[in-house]
Protein backbone atom coordinates (compact mmCIF):
# COMPACT_ATOMS: atom_id res chain seq x y z
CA UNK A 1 -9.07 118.49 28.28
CA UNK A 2 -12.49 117.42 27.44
CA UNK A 3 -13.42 113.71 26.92
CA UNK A 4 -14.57 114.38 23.01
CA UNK A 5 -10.69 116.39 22.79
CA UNK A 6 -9.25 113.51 23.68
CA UNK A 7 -11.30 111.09 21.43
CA UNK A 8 -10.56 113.39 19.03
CA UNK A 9 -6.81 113.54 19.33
CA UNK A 10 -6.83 110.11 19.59
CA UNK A 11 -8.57 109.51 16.06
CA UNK A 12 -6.39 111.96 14.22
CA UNK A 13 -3.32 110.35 15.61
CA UNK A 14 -4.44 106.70 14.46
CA UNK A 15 -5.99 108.49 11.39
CA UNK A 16 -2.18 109.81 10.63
CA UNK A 17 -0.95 106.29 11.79
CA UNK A 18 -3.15 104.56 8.75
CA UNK A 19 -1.82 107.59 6.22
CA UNK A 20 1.72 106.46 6.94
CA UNK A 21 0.90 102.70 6.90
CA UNK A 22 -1.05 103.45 3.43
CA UNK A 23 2.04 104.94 2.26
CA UNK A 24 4.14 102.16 3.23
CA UNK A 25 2.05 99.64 2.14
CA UNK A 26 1.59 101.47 -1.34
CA UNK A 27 5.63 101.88 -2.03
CA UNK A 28 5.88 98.14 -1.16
CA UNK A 29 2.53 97.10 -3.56
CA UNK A 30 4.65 98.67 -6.34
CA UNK A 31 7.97 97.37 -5.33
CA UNK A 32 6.14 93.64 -5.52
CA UNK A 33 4.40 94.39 -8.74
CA UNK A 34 7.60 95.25 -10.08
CA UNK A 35 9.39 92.26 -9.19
CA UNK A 36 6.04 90.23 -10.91
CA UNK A 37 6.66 91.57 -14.02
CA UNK A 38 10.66 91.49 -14.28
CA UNK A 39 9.56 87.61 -12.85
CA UNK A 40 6.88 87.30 -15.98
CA UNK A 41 9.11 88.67 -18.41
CA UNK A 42 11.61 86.44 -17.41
CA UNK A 43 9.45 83.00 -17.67
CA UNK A 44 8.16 84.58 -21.04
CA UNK A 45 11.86 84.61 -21.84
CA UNK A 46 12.57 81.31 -20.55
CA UNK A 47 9.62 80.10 -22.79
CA UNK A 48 11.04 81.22 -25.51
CA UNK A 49 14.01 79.76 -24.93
CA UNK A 50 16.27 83.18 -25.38
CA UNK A 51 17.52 85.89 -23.24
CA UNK A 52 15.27 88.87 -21.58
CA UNK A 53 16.50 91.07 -24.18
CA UNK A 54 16.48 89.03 -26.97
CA UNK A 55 12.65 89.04 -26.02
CA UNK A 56 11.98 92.76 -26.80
CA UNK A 57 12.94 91.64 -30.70
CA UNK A 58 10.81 88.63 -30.70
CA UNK A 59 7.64 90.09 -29.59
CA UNK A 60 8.65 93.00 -31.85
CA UNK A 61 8.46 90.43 -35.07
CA UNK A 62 5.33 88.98 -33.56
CA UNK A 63 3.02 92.14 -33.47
CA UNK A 64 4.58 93.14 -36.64
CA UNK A 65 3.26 89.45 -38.39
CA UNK A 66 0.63 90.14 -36.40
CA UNK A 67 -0.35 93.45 -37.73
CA UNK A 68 0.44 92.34 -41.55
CA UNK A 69 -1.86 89.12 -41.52
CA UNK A 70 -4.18 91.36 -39.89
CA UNK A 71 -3.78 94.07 -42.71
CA UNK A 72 -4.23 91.23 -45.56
CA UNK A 73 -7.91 90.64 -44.53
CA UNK A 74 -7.49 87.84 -41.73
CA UNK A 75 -9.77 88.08 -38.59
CA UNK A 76 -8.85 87.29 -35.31
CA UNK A 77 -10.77 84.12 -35.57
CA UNK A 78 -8.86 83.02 -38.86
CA UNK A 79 -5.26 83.80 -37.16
CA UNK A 80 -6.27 81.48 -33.69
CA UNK A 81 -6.90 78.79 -36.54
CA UNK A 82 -3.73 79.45 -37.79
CA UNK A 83 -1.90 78.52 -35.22
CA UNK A 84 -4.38 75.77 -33.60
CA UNK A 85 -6.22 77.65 -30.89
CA UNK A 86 -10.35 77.69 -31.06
CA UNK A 87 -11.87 80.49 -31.79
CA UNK A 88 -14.11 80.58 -28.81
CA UNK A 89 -11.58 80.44 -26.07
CA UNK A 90 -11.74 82.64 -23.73
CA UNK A 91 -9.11 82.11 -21.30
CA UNK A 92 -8.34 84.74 -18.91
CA UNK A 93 -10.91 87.60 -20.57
CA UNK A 94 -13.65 85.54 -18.93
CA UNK A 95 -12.19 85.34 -15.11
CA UNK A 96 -10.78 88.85 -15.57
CA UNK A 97 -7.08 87.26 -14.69
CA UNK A 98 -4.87 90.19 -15.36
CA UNK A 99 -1.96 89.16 -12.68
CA UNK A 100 -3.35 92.01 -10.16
CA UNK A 101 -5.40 91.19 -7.36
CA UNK A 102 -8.94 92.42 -7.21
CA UNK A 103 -10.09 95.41 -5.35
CA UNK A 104 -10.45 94.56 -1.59
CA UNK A 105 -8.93 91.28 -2.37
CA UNK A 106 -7.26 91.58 0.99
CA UNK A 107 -9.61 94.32 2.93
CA UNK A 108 -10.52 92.12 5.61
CA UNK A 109 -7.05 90.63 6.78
CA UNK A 110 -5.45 94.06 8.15
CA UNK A 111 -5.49 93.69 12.10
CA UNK A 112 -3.41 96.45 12.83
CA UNK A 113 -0.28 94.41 12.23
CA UNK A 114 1.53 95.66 9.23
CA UNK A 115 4.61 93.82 9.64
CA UNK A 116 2.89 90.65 9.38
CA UNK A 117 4.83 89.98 5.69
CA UNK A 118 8.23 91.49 6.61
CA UNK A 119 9.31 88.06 7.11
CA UNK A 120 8.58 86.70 3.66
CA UNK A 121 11.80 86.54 1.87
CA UNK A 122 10.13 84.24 -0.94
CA UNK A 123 9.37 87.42 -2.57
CA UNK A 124 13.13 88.37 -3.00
CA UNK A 125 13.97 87.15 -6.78
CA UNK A 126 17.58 87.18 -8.19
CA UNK A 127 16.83 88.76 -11.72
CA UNK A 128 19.41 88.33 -14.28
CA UNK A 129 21.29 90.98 -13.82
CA UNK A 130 21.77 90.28 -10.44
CA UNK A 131 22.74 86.98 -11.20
CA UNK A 132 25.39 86.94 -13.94
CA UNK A 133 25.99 90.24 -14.89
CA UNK A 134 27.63 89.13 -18.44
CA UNK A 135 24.20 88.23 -20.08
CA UNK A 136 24.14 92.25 -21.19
């Protein structure tokens, strides 16, 4: 076999390598992102001060209020009066703070070693229904 045959070989096989690893990597980006927003739902909950399902209901009757005083001629500006917020903030629409990191957030810390986080656990949540099954 040829020098450039093996080079070759060798860059499909890491090419395949990085495929898998991409794969892996993806399934767990969605598994976390998952857990963030059963973990975000249940602060919003907590907030509130009810259950996670009681929440549904609540920010049902929110848009809904929302939508009417909207429908009756107030602006956006008028309803942040309402309920004491200034008009001109602009809170997370300005840094672009969505919960998600950015593209290529983390591009330059793969070394090869993609097992680096299997040993975070901190990521592991116990959701409510995992917890005490009789808040259904």
């Amino acid at each position: 076999m040829g020098i450039y045959a093996e080079k070759r070989d060798k860059l499909v096989a890491r090419i395949e390598e990085l495929t898998k690893r991409i794969a892996t990597d993806t399934a767990k980006k969605q598994e976390l992102e998952e857990k963030l927003k059963e973990a975000n739902r249940l602060a919003m909950a907590e907030e509130r001060g009810c259950k996670p399902r009681e929440l549904d209901d609540i920010i049902n009757a929110e848009h809904s209020l929302l939508q009417k005083l909207r429908a009756s001629g107030l602006s956006d500006s008028e309803l942040l009066e309402l309920v004491g917020s200034p008009a001109d903030d602009k809170g997370s629409k300005e840094t672009g703070d969505n919960g998600k990191a950015e593209e290529g957030d983390n591009a330059d810390n793969s070394d090869g070693n993609a097992d680096d986080d299997s040993t975070d656990d901190d990521d592991d949540i116990k959701f409510y229904d995992e917890q005490n099954s009789d808040d259904d």
